[in-house]
C-alpha atoms as a PDB file:
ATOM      1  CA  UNK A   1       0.000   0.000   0.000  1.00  0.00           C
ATOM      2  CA  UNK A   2       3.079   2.392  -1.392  1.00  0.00           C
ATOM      3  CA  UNK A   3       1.258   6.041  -1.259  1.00  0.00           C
ATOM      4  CA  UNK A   4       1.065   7.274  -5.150  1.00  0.00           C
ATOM      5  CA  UNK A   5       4.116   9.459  -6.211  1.00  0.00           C
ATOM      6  CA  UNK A   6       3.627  13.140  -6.225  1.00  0.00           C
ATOM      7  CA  UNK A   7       2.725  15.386  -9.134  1.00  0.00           C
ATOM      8  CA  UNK A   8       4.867  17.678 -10.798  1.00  0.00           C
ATOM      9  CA  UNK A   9       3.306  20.210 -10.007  1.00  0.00           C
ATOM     10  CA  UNK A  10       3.849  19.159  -6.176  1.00  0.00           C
ATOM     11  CA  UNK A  11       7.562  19.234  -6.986  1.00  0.00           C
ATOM     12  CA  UNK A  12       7.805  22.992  -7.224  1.00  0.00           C
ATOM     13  CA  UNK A  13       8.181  23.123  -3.480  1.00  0.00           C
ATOM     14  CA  UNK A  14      11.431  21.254  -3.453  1.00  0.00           C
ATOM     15  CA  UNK A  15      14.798  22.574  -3.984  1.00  0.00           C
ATOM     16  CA  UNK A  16      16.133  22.510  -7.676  1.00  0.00           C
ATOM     17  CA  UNK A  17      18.951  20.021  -7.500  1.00  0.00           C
ATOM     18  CA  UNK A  18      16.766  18.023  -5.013  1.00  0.00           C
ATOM     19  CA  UNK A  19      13.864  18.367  -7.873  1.00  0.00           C
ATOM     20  CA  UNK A  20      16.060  16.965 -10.922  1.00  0.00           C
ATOM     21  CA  UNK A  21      16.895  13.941  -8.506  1.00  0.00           C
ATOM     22  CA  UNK A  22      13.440  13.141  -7.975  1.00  0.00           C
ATOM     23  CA  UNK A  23      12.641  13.787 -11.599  1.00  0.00           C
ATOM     24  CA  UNK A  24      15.198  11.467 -12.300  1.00  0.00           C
ATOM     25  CA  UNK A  25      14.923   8.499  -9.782  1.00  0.00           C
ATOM     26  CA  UNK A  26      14.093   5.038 -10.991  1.00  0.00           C
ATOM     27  CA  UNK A  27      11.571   2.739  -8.531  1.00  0.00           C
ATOM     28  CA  UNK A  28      12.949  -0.738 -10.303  1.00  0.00           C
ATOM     29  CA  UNK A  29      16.171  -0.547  -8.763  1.00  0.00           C
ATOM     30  CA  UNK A  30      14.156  -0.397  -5.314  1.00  0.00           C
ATOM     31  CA  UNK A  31      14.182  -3.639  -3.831  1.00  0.00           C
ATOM     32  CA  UNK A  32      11.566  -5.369  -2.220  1.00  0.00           C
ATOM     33  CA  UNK A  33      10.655  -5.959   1.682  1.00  0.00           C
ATOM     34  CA  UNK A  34       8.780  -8.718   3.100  1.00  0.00           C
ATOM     35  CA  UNK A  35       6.814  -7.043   5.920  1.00  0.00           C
ATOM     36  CA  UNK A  36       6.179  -9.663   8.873  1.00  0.00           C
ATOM     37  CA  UNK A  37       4.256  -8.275  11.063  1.00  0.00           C
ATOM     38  CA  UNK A  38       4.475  -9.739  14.527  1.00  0.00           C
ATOM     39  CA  UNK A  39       1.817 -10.135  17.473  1.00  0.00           C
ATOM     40  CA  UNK A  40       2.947 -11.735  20.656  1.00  0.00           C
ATOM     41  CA  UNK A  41       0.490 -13.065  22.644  1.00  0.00           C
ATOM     42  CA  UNK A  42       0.308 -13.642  26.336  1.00  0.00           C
ATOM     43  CA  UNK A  43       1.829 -16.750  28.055  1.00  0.00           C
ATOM     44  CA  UNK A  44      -0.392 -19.107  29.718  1.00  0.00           C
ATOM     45  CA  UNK A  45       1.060 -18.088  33.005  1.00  0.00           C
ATOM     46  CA  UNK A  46       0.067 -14.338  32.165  1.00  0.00           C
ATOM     47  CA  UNK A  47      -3.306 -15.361  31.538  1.00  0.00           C
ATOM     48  CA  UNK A  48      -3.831 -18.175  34.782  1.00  0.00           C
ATOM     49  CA  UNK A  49      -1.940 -14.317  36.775  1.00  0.00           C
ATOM     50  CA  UNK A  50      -4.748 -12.448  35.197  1.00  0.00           C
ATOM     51  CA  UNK A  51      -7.698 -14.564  35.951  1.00  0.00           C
ATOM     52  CA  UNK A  52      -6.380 -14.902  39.500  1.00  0.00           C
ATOM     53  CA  UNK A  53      -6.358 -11.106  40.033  1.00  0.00           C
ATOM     54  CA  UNK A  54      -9.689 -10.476  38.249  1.00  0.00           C
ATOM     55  CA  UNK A  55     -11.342 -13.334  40.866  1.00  0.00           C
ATOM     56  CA  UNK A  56      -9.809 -11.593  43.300  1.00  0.00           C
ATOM     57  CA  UNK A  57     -11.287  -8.293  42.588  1.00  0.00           C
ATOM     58  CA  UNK A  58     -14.837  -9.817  41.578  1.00  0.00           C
ATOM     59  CA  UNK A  59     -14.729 -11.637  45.346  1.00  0.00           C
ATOM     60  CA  UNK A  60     -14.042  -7.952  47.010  1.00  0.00           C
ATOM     61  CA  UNK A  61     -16.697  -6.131  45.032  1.00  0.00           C
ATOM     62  CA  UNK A  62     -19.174  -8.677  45.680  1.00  0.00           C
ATOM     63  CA  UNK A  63     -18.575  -9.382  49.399  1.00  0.00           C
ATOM     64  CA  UNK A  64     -22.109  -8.610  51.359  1.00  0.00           C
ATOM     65  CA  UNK A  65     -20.969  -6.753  54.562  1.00  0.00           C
ATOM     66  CA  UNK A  66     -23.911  -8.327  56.217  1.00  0.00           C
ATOM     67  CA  UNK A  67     -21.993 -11.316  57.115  1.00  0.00           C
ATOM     68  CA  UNK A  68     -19.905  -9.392  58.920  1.00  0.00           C
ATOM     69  CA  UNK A  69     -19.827  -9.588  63.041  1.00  0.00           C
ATOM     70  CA  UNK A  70     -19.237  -6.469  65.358  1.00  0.00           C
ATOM     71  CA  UNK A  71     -16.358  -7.992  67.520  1.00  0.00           C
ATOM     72  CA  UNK A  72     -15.610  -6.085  71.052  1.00  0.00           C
ATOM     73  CA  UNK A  73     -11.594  -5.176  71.247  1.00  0.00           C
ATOM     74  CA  UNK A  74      -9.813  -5.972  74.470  1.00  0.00           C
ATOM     75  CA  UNK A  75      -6.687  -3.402  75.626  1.00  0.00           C
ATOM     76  CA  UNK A  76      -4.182  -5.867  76.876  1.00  0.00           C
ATOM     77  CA  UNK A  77      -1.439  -4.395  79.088  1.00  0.00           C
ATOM     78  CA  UNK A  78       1.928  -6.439  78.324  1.00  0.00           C
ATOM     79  CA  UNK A  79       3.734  -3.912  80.867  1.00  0.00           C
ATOM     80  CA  UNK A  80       4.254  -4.145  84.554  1.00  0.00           C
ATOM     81  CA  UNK A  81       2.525  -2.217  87.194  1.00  0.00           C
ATOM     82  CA  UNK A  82       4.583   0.375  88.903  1.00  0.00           C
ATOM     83  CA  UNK A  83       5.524  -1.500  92.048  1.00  0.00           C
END
């Protein structure tokens, strides 16, 4: 998908010596390029790490806070009375 050459009309906005070069030029002795284009997908351990992480953070969005318990703290003293 090469974009079409310019016009020579186009070419009047190039310098002169530049213009006669371009005038000049020759595409066959271009050669060509195999374009490989390449995708790299995700390991199997990227995609067991992602479905952990997304369980995860489905099991913390949907946790009722119902279940929950109201628990009474107790203030322990580790320290010795001043006697």
């Amino acid at each position: 998908m090469a974009a079409p050459a310019p016009a020579l009309k186009d070419l009047s906005k190039v310098a002169e010596n530049l213009k006669s070069q371009l005038e000049g030029f020759n595409t066959e002795k271009l050669k060509n390029a195999s374009i490989q284009e390449k995708t790299i997908l995700p390991t199997a351990e990227d995609v067991a790490t992602e479905k952990t992480q997304k369980s995860i953070f489905e099991g913390i969005t949907v946790f009722d806070q119902n279940n929950l318990k109201h628990t009474e703290t107790n203030k322990k003293n580790p320290l010795p009375d001043k006697e």
